[in-house]
N, C-alpha and C. Protein backbone atom coordinates (compact mmCIF):
# COMPACT_ATOMS: atom_id res chain seq x y z
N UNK A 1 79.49 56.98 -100.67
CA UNK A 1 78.66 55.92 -101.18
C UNK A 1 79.21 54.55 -100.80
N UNK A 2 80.60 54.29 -100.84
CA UNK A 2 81.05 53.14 -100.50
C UNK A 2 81.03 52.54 -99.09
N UNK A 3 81.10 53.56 -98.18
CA UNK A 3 80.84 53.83 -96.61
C UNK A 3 79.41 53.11 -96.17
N UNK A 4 78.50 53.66 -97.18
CA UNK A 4 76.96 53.45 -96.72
C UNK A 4 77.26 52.05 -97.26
N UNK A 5 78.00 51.33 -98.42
CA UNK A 5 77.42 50.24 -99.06
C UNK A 5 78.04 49.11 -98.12
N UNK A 6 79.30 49.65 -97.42
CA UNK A 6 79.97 48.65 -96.59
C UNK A 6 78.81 48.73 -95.27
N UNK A 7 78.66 49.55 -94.57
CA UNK A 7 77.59 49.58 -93.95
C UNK A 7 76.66 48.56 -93.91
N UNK A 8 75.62 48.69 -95.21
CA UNK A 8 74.64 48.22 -94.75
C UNK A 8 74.97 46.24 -95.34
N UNK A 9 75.93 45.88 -95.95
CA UNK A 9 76.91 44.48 -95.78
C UNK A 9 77.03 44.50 -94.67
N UNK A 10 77.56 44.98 -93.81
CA UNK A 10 77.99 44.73 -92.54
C UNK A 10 76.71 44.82 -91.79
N UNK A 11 75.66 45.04 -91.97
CA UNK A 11 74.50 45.25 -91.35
C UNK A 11 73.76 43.82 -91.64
N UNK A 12 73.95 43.37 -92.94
CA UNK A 12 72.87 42.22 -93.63
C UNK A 12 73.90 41.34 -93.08
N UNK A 13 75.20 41.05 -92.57
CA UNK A 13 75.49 39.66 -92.33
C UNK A 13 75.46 39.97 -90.37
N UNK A 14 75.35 40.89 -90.09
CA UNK A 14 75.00 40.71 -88.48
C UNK A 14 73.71 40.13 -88.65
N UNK A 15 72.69 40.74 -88.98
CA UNK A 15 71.35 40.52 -89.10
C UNK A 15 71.70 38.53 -89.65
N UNK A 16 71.99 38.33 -90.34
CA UNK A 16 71.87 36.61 -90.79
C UNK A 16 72.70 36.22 -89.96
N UNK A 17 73.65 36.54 -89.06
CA UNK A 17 74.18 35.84 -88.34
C UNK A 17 73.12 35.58 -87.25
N UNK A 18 72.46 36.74 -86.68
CA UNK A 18 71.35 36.86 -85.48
C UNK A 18 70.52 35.88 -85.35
N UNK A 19 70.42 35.62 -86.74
CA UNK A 19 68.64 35.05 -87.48
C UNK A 19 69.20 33.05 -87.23
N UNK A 20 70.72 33.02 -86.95
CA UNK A 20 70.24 31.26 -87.34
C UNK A 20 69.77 31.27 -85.34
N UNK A 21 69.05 30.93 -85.57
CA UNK A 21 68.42 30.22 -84.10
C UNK A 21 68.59 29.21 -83.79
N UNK A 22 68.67 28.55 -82.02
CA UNK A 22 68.98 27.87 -81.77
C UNK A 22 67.79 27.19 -81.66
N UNK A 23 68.03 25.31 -82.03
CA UNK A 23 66.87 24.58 -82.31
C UNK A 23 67.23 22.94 -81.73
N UNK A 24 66.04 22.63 -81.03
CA UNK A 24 66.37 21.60 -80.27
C UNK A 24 66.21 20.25 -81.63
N UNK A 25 66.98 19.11 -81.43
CA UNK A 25 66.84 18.03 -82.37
C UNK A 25 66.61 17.08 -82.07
N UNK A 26 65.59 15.75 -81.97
CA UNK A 26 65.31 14.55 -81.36
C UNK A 26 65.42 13.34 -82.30
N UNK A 27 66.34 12.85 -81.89
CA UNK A 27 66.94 11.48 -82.29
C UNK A 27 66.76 10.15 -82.14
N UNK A 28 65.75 9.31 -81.86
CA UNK A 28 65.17 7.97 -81.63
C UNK A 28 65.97 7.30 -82.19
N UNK A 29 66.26 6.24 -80.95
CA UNK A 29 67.39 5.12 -81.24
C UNK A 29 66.79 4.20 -82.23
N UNK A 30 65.86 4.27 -82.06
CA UNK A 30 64.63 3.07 -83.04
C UNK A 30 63.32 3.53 -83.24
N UNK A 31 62.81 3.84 -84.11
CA UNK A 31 61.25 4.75 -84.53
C UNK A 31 60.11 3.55 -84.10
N UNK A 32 60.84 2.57 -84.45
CA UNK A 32 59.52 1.34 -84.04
C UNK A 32 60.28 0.00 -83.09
N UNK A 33 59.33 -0.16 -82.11
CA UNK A 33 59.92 -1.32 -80.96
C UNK A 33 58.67 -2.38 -81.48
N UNK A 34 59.83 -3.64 -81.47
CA UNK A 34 58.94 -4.95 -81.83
C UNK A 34 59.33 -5.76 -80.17
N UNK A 35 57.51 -5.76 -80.15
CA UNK A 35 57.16 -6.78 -78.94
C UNK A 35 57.48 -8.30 -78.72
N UNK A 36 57.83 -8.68 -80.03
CA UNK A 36 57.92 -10.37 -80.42
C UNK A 36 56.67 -10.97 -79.83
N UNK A 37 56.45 -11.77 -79.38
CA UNK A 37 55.41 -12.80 -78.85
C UNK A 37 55.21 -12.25 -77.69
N UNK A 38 54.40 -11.75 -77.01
CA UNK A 38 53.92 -11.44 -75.47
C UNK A 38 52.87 -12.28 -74.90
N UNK A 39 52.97 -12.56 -73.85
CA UNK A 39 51.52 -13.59 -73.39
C UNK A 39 50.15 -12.39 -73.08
N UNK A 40 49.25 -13.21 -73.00
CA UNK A 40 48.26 -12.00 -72.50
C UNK A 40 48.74 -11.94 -71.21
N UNK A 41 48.32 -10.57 -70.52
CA UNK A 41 48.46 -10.37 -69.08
C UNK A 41 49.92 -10.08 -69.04
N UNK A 42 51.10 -10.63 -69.68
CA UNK A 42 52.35 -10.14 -69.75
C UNK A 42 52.78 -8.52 -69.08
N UNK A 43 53.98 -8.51 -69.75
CA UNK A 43 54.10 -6.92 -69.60
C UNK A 43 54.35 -6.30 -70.88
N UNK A 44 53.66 -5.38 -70.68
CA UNK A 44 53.51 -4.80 -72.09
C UNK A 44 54.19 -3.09 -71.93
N UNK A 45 55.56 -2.79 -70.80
CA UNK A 45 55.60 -1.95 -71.11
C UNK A 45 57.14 -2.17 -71.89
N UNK A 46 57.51 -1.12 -72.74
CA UNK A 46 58.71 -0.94 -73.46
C UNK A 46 58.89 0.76 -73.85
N UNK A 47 60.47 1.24 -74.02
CA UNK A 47 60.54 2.27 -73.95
C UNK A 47 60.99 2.64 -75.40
N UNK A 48 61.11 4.45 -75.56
CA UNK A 48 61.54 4.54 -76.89
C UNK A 48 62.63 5.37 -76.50
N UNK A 49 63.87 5.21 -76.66
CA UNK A 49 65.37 6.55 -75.92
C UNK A 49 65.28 6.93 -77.40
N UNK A 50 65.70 8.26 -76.59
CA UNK A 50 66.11 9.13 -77.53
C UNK A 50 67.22 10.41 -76.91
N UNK A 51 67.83 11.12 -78.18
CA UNK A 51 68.66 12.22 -77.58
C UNK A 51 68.65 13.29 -78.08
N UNK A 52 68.70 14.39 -77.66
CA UNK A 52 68.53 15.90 -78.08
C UNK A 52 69.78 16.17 -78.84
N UNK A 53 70.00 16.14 -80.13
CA UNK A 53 71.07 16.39 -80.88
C UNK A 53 71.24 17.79 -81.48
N UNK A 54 70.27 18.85 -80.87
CA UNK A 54 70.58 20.19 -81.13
C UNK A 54 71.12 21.02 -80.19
N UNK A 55 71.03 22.60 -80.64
CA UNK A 55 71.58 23.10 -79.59
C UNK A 55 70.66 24.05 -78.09
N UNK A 56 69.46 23.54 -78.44
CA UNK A 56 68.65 24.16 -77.57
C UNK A 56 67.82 23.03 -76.64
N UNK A 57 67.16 23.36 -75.80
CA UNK A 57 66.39 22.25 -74.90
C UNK A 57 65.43 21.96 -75.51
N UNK A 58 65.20 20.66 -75.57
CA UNK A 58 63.74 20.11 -76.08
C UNK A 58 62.87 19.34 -75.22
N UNK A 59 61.82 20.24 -75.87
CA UNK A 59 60.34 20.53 -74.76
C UNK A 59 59.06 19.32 -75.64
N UNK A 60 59.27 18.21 -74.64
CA UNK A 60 58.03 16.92 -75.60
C UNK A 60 56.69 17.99 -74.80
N UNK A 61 55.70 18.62 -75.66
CA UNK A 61 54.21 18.77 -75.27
C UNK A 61 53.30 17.68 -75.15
N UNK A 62 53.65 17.05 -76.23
CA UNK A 62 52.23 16.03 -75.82
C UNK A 62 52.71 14.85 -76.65
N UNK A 63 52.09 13.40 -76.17
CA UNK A 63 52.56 12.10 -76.53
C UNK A 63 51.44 11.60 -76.85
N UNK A 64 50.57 11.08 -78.23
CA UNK A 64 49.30 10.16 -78.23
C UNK A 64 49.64 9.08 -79.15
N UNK A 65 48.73 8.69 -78.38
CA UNK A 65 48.26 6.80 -78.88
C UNK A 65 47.31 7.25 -79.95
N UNK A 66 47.84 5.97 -81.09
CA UNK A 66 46.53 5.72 -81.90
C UNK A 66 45.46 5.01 -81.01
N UNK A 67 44.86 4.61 -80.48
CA UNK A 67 44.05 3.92 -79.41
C UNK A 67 43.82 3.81 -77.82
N UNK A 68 43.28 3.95 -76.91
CA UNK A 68 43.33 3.90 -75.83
C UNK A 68 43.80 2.41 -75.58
N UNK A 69 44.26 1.36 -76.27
CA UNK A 69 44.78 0.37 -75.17
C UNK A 69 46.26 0.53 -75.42
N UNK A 70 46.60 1.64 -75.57
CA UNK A 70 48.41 2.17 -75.43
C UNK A 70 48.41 3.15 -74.87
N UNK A 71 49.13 3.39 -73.50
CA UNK A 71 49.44 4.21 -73.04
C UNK A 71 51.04 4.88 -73.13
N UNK A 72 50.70 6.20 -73.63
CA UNK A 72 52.38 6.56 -73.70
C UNK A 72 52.52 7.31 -72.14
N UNK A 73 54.08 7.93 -72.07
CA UNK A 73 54.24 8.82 -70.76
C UNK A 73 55.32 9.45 -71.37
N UNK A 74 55.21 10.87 -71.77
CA UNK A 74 56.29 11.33 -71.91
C UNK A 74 57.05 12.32 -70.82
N UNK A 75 58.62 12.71 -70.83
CA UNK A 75 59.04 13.02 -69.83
C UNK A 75 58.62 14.60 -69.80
N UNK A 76 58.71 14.91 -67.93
CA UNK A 76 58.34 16.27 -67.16
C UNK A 76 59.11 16.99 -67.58
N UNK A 77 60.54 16.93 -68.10
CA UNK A 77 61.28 18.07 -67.68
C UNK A 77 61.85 18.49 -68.89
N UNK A 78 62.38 19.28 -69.69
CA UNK A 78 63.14 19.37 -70.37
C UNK A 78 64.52 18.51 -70.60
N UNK A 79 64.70 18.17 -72.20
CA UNK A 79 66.15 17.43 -71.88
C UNK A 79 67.14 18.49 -72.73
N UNK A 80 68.01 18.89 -72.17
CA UNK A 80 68.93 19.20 -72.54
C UNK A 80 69.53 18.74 -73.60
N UNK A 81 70.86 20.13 -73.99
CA UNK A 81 71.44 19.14 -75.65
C UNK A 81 72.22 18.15 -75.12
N UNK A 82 72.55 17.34 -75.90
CA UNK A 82 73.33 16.19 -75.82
C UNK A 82 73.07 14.76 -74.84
N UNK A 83 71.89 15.30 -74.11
CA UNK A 83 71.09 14.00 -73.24
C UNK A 83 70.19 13.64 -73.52
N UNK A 84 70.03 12.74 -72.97
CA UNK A 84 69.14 11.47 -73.45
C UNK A 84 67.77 11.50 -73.05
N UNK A 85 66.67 10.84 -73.34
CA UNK A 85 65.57 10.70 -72.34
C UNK A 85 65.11 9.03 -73.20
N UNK A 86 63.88 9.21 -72.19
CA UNK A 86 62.93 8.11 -72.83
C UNK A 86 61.17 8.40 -73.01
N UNK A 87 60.67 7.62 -73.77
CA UNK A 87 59.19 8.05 -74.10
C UNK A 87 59.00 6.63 -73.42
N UNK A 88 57.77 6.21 -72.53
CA UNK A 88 57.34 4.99 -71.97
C UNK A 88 56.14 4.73 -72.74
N UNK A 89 55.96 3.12 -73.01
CA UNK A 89 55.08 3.35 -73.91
C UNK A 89 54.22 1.61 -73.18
N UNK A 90 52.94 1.64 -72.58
CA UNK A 90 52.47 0.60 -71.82
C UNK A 90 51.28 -0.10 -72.70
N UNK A 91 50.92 -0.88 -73.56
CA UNK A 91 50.45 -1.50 -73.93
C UNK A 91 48.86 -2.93 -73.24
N UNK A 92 48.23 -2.53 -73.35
CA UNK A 92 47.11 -3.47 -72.29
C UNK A 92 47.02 -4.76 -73.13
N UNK A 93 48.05 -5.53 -72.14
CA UNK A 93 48.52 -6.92 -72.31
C UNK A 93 46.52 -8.38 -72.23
N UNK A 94 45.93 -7.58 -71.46
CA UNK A 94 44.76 -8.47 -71.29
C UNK A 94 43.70 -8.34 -72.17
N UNK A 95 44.18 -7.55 -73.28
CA UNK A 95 43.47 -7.53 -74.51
C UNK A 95 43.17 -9.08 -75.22
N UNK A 96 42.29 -9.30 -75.96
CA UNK A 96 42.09 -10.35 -77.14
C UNK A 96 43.46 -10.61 -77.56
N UNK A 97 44.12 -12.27 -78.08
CA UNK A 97 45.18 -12.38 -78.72
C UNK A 97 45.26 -12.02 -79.80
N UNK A 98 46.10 -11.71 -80.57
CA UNK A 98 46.17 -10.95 -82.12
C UNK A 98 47.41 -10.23 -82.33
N UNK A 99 47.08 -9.81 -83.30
CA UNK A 99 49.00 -8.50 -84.06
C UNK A 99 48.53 -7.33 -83.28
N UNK A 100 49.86 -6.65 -82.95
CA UNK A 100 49.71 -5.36 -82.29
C UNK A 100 50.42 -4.83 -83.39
N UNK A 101 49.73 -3.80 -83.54
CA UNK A 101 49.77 -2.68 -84.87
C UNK A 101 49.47 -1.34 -84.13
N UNK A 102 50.34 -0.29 -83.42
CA UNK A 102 49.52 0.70 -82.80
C UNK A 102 51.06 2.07 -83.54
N UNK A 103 50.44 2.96 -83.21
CA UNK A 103 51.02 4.69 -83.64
C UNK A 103 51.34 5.13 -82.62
N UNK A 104 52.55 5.69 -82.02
CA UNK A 104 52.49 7.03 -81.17
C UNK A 104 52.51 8.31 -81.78
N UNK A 105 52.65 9.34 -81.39
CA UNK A 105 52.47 10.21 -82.26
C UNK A 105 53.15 11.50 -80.90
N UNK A 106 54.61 11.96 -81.28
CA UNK A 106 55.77 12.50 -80.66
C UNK A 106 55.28 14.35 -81.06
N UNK A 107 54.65 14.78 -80.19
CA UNK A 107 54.99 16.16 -80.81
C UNK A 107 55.88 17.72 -79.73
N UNK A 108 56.50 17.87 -80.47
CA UNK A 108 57.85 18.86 -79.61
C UNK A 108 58.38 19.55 -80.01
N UNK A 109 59.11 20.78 -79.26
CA UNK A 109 59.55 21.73 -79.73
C UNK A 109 60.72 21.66 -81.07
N UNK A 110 61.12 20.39 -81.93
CA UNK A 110 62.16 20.24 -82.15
C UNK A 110 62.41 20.57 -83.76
N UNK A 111 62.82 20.31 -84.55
CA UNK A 111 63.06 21.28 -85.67
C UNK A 111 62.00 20.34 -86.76
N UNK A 112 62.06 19.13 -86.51
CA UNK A 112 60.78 18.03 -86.97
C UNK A 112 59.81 18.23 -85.42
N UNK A 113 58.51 19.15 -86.05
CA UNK A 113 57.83 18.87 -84.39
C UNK A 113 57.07 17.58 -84.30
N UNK A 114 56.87 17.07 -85.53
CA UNK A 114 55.64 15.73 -85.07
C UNK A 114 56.69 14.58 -85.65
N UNK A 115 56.51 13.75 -84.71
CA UNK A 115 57.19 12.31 -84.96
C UNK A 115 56.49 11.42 -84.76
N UNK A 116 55.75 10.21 -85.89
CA UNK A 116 55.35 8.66 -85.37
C UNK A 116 56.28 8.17 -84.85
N UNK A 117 56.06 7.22 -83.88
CA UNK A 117 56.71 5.94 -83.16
C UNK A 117 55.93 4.92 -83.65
N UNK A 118 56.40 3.50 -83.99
CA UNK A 118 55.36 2.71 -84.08
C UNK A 118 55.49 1.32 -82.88
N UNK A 119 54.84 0.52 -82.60
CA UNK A 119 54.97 -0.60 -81.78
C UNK A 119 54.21 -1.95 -82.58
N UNK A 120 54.94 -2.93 -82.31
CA UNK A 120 54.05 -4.01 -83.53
C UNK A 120 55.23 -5.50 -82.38
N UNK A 121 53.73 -6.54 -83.08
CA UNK A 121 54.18 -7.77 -82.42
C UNK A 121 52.66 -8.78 -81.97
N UNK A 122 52.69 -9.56 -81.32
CA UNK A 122 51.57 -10.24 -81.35
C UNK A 122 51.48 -10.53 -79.74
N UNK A 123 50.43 -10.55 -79.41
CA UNK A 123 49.67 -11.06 -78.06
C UNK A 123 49.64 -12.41 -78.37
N UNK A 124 49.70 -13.14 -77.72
CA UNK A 124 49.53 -14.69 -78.07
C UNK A 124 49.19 -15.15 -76.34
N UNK A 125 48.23 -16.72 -76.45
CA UNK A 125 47.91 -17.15 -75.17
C UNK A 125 49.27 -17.46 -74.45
N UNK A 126 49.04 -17.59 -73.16
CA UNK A 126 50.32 -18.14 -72.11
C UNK A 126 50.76 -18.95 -72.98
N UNK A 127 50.21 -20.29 -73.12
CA UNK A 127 50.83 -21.57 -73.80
C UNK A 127 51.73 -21.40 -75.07
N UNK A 128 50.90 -21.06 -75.64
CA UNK A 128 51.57 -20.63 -77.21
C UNK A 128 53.03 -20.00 -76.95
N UNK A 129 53.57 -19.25 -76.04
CA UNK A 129 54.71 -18.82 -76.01
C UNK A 129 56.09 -19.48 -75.67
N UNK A 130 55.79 -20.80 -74.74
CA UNK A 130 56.82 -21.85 -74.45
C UNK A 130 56.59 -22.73 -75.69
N UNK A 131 56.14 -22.66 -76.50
CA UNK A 131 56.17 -23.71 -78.24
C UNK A 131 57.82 -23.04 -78.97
């Protein structure tokens, strides 16, 4: 009886050892990038780094904008643990002047799969920006 009971202990901690899986982790240096003052027509692109802080590769599927006048680009390849990447994030500078208030929206293999990004700041005319 004691045989079978060591047994199947020795059975339930192989089995929980098996079971922790390896899981990729994504780390954003900054969840939200501020544009400060941009002119229209400017450049409106800025990036978001980040690093894989688990132990498996992390796989970005898909990158969306709250709106079509933000374009994200997320990367082709897998990043490995402990490296870095970036999310590109292009903004249409020849829009109306006003607050930029927009969402990305990060989703990936990683142990949090959906992540907001946010981007904020104001379009303002050429002039207004040398004041």
């Amino acid at each position: 009886m004691k045989k079978i009971v060591l047994v199947l202990f020795v059975g339930l901690l192989a089995f929980n050892l098996s079971a922790q899986e390896k899981k990729a982790k994504i780390e954003f240096k900054t969840e939200t990038v501020d544009y400060g003052k941009v002119e229209r027509g400017g450049n409106g692109v800025r990036v978001f780094e980040f690093t894989n802080t688990g132990n498996a590769p992390l796989i970005i599927s898909k990158v969306n904008s709250s709106c079509g006048c933000t374009i994200p680009k997320k990367p082709k390849d897998p990043i490995m643990p402990g490296k870095t990447g970036v999310i590109e994030v292009k903004y249409d500078t020849k829009r109306p002047a006003g607050p930029i208030r927009k969402a990305i929206t990060v989703i990936s293999n990683a142990d949090t799969p959906t992540k907001v990004l946010k981007i904020k700041g104001e379009l303002v005319e050429p002039k207004a920006v040398a004041q």
